[in-house]
N, C-alpha and C. Protein backbone atom coordinates (compact mmCIF):
# COMPACT_ATOMS: atom_id res chain seq x y z
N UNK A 1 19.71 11.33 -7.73
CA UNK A 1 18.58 10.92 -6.92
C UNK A 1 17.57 12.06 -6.74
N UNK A 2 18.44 13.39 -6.66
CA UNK A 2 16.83 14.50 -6.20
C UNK A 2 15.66 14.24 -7.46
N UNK A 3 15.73 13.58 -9.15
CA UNK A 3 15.09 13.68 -9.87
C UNK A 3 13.49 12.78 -9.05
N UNK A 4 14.14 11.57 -8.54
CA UNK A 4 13.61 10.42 -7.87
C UNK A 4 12.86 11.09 -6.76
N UNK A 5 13.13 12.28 -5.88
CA UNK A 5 12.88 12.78 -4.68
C UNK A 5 11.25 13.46 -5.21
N UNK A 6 11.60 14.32 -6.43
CA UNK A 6 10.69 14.85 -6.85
C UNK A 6 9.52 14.42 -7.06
N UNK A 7 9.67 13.26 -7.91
CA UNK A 7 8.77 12.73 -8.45
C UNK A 7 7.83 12.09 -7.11
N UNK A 8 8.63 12.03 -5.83
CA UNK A 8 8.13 11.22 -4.95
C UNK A 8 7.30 12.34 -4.75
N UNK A 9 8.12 13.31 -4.18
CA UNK A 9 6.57 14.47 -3.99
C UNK A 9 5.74 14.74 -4.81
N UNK A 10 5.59 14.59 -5.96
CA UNK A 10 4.23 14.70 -6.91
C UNK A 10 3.35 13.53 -6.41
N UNK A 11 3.71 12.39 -6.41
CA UNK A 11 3.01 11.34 -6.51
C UNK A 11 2.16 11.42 -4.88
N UNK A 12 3.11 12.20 -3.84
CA UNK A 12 2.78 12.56 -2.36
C UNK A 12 1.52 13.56 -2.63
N UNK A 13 1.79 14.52 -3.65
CA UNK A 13 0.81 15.48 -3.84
C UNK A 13 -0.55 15.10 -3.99
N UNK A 14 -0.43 14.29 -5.16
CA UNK A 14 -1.97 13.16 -5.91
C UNK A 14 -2.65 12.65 -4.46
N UNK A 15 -1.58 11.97 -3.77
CA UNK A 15 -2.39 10.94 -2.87
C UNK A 15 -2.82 12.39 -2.13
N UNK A 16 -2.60 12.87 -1.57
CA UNK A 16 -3.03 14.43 -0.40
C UNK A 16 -4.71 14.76 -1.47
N UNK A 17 -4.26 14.84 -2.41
CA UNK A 17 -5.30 15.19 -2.89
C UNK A 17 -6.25 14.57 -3.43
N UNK A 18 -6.02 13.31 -3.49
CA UNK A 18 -7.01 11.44 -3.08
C UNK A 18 -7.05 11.62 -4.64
N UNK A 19 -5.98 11.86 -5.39
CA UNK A 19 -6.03 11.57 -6.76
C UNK A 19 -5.33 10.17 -7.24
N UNK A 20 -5.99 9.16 -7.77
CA UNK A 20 -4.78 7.77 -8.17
C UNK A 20 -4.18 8.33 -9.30
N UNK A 21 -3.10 7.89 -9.28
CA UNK A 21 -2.49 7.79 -10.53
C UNK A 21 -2.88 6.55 -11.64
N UNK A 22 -2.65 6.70 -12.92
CA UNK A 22 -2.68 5.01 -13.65
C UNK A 22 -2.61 5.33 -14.86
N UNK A 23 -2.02 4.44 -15.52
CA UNK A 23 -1.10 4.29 -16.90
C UNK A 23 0.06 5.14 -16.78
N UNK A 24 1.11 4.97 -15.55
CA UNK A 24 2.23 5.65 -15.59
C UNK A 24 3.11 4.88 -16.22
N UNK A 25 3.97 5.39 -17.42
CA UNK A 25 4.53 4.36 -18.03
C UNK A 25 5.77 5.30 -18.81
N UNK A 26 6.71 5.10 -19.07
CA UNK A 26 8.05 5.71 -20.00
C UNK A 26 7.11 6.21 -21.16
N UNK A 27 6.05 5.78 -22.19
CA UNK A 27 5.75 6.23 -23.21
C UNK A 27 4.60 7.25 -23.06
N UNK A 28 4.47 7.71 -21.07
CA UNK A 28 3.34 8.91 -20.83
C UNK A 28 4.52 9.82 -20.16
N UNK A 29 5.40 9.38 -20.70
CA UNK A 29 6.86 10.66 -20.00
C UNK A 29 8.07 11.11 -20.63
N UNK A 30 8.28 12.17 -20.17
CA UNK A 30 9.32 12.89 -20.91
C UNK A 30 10.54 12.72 -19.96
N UNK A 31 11.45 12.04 -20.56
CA UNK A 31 12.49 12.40 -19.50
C UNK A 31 13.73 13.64 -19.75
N UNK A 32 14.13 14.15 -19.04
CA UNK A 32 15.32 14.93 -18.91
C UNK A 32 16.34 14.53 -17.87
N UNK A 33 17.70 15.59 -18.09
CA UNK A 33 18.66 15.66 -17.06
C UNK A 33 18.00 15.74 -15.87
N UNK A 34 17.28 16.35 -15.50
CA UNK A 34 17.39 16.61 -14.30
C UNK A 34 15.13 16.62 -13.67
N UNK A 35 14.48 16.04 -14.54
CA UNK A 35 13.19 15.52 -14.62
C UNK A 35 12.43 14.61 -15.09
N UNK A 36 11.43 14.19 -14.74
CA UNK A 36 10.42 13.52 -15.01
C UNK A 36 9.39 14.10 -15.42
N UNK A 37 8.75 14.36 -17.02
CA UNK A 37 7.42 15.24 -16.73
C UNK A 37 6.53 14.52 -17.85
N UNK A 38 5.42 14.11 -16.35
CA UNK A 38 4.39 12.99 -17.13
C UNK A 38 3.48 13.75 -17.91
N UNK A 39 2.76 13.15 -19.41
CA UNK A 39 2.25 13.65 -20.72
C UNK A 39 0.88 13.55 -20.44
N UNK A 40 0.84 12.19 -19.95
CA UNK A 40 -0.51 11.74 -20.33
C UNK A 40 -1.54 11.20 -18.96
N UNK A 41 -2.19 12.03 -18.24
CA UNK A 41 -2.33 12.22 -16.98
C UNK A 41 -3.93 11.84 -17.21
N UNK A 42 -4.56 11.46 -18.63
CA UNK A 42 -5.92 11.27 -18.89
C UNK A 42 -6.38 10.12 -18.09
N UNK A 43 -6.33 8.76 -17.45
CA UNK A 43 -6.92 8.26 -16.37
C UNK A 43 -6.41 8.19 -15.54
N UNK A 44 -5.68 9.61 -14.66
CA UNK A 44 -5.87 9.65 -13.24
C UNK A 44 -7.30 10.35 -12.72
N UNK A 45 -7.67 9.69 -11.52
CA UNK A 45 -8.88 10.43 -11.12
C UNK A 45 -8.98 10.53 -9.63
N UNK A 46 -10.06 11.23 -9.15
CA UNK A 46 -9.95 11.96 -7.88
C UNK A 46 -11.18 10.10 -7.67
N UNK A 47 -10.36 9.93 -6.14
CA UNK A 47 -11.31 8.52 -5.47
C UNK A 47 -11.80 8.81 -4.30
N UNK A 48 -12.74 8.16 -3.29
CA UNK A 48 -13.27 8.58 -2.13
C UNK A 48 -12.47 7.15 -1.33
N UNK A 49 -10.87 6.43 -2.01
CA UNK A 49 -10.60 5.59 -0.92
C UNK A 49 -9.90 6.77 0.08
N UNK A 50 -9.58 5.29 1.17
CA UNK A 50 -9.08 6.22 2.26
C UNK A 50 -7.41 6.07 1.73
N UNK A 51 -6.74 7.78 2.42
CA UNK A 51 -5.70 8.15 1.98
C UNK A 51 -4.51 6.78 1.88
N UNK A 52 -4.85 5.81 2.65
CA UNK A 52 -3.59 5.02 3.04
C UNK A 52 -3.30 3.97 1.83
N UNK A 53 -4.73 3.49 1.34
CA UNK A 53 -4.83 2.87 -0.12
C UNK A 53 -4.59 3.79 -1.29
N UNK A 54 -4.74 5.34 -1.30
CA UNK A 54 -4.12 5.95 -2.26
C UNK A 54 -3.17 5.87 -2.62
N UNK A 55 -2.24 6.14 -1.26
CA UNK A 55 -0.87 5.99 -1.14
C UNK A 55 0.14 4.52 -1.76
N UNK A 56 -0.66 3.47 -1.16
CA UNK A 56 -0.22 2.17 -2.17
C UNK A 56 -0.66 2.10 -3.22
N UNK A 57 -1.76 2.33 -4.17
CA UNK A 57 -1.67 2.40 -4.79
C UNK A 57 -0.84 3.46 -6.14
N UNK A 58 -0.71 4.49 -5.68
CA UNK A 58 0.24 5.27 -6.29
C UNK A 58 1.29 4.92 -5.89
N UNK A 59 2.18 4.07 -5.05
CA UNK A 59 3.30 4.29 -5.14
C UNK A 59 3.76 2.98 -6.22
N UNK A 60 2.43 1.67 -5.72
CA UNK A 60 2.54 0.90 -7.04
C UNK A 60 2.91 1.82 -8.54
N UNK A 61 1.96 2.77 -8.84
CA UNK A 61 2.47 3.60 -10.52
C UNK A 61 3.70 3.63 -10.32
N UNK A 62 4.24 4.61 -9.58
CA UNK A 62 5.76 4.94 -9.31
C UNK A 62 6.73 3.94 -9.43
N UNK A 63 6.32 2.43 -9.16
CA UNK A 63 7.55 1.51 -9.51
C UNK A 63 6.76 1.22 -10.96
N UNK A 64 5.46 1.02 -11.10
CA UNK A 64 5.56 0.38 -12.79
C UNK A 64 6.10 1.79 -13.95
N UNK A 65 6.16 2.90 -13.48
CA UNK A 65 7.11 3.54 -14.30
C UNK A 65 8.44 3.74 -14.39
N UNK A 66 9.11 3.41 -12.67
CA UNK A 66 10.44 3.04 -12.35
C UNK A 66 10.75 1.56 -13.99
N UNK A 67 9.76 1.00 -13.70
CA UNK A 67 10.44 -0.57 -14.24
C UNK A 67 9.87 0.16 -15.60
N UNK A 68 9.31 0.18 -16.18
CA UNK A 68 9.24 0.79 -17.65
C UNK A 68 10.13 1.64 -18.51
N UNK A 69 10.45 2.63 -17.37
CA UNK A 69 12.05 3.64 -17.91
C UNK A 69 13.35 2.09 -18.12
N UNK A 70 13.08 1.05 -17.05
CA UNK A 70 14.30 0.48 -17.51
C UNK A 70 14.35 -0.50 -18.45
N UNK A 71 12.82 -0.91 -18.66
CA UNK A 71 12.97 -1.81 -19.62
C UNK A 71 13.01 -1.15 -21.18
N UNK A 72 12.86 0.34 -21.17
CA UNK A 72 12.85 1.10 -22.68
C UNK A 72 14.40 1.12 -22.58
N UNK A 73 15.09 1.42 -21.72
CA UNK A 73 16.44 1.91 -22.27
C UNK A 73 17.50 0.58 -22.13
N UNK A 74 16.96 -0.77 -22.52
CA UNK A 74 17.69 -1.77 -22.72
C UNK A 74 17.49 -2.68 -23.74
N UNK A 75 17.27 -1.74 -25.26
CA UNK A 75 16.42 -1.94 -26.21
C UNK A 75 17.11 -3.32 -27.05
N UNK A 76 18.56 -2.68 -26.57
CA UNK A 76 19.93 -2.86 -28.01
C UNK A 76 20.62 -3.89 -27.07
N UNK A 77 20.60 -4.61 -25.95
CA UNK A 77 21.81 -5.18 -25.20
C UNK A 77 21.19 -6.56 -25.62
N UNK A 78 22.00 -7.40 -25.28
CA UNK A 78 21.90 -8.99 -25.64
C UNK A 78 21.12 -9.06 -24.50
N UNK A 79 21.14 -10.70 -24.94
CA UNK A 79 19.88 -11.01 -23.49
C UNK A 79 18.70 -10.35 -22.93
N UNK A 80 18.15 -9.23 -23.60
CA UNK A 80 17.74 -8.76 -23.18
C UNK A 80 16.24 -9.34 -22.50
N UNK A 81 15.59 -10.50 -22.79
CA UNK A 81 14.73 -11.14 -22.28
C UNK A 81 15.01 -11.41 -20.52
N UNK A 82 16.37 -12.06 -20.33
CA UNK A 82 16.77 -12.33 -18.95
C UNK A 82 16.73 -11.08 -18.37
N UNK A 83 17.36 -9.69 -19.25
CA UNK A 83 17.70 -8.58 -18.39
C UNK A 83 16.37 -8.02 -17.86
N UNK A 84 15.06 -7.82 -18.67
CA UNK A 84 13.64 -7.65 -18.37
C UNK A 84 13.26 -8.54 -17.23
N UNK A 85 13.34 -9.73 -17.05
CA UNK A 85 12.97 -10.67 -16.08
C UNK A 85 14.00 -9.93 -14.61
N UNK A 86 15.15 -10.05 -14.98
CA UNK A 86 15.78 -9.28 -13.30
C UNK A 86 15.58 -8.30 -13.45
N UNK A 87 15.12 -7.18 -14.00
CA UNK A 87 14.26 -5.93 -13.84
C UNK A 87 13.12 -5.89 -12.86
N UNK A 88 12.38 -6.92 -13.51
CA UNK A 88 10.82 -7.34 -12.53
C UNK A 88 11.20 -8.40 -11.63
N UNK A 89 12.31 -9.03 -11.38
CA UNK A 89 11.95 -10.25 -10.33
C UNK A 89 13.05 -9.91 -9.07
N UNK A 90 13.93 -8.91 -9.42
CA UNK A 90 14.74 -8.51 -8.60
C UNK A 90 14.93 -7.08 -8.49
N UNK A 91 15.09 -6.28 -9.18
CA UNK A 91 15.19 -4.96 -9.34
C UNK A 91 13.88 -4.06 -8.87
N UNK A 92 13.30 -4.71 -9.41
CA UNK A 92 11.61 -3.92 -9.02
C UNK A 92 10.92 -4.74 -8.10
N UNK A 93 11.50 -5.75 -7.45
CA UNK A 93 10.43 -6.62 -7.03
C UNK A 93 10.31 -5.75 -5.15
N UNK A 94 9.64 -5.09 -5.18
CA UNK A 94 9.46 -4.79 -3.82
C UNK A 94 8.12 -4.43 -3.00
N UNK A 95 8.02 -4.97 -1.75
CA UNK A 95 7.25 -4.98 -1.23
C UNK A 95 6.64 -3.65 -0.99
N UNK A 96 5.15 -3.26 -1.13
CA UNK A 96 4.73 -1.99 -1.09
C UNK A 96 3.72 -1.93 -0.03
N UNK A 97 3.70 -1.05 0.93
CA UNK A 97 2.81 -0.37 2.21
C UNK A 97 2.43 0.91 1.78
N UNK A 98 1.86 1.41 2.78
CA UNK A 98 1.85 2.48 3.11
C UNK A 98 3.08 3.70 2.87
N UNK A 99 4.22 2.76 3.42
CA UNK A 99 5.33 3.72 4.03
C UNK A 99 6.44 3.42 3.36
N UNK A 100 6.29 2.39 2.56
CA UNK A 100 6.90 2.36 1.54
C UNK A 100 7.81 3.53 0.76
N UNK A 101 9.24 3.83 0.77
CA UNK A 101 9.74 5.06 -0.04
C UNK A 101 10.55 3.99 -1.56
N UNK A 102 9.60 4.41 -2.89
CA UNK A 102 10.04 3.49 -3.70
C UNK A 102 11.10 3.76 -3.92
N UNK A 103 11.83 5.19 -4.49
CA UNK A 103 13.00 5.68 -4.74
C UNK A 103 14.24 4.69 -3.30
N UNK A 104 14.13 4.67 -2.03
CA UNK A 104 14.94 4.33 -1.01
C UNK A 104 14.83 3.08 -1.52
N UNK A 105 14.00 1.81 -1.69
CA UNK A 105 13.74 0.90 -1.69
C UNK A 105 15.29 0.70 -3.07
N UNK A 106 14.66 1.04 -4.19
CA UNK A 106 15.50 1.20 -5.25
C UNK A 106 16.92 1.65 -5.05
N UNK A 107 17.13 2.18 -4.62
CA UNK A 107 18.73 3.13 -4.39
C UNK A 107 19.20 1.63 -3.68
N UNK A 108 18.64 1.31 -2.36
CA UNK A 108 19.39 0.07 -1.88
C UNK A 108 19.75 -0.75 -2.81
N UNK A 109 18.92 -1.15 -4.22
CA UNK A 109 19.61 -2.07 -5.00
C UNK A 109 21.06 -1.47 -5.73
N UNK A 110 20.67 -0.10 -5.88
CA UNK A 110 21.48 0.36 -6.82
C UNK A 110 22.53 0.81 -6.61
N UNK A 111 23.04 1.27 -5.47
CA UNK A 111 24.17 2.39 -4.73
C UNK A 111 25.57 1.49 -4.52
N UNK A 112 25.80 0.38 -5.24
CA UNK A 112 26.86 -0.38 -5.45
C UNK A 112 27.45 -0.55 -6.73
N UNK A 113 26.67 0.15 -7.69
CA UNK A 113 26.89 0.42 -9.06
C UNK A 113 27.00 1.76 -9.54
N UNK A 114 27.85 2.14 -10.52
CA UNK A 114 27.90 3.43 -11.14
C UNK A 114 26.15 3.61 -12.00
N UNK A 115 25.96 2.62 -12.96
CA UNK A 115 24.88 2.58 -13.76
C UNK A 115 23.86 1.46 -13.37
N UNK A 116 22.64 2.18 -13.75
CA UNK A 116 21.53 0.53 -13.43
C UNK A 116 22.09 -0.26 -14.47
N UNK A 117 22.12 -0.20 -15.53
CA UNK A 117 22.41 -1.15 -16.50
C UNK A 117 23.72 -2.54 -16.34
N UNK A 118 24.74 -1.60 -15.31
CA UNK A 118 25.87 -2.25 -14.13
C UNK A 118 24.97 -3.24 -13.36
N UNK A 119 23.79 -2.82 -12.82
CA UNK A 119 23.21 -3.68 -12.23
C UNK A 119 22.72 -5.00 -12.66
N UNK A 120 22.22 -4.41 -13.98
CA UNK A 120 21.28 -5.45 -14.35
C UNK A 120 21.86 -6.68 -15.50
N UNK A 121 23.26 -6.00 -15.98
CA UNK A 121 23.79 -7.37 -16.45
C UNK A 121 24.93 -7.95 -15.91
N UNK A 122 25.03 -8.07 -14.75
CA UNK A 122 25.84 -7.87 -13.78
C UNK A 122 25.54 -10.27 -13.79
């Protein structure tokens, strides 16, 4: 989870600094053991909304790259059409505010399973 923590503070950073994020996606990221390090940062831009719509809106990126890492690494499994659909209709489907913590939101689905993938063809 600290990989998840991190990333939350970058994305905390952008909004502080009224930057949106957009086109966050698995194919603008590198993943590692122990990181996330986004490539392709060419349309984020600095906005004059107010901080609280930054904030939803970046934390929206943060789940469409949450749900993108999972739909790349379920390339090879059967079903995989159904498994994409409970990705987005259950797995990712969460309500976003302000105060929203996407990583917490996520862990609640997940912290009953060893692997997401446990989750998702479950």
């Amino acid at each position: 989870m600290e990989n998840c923590r991190l990333n939350v503070l970058l994305f905390d950073i952008f909004t502080d600094n009224s930057i949106i994020t957009d086109d966050v996606k698995r194919g603008n990221a590198i993943l590692s053991n122990d990181s996330i390090i986004i490539i392709d940062p060419d349309t984020f831009y600095i906005s004059s909304l107010p901080k609280l719509d930054i904030a939803i809106e970046n934390k929206k990126e943060l789940l469409v790259l949450f749900r993108s890492i999972c739909v790349s690494g379920i390339r090879k499994i059967k079903n995989r059409e159904t498994v994409i659909q409970k990705i987005i209709l259950d797995l990712a489907d969460i309500d976003i505010d302000c105060k929203t913590n996407i990583t917490n939101e996520i862990y609640k689905k997940l912290k009953y399973v060893k692997r997401p993938i446990d989750y998702l063809i479950k």
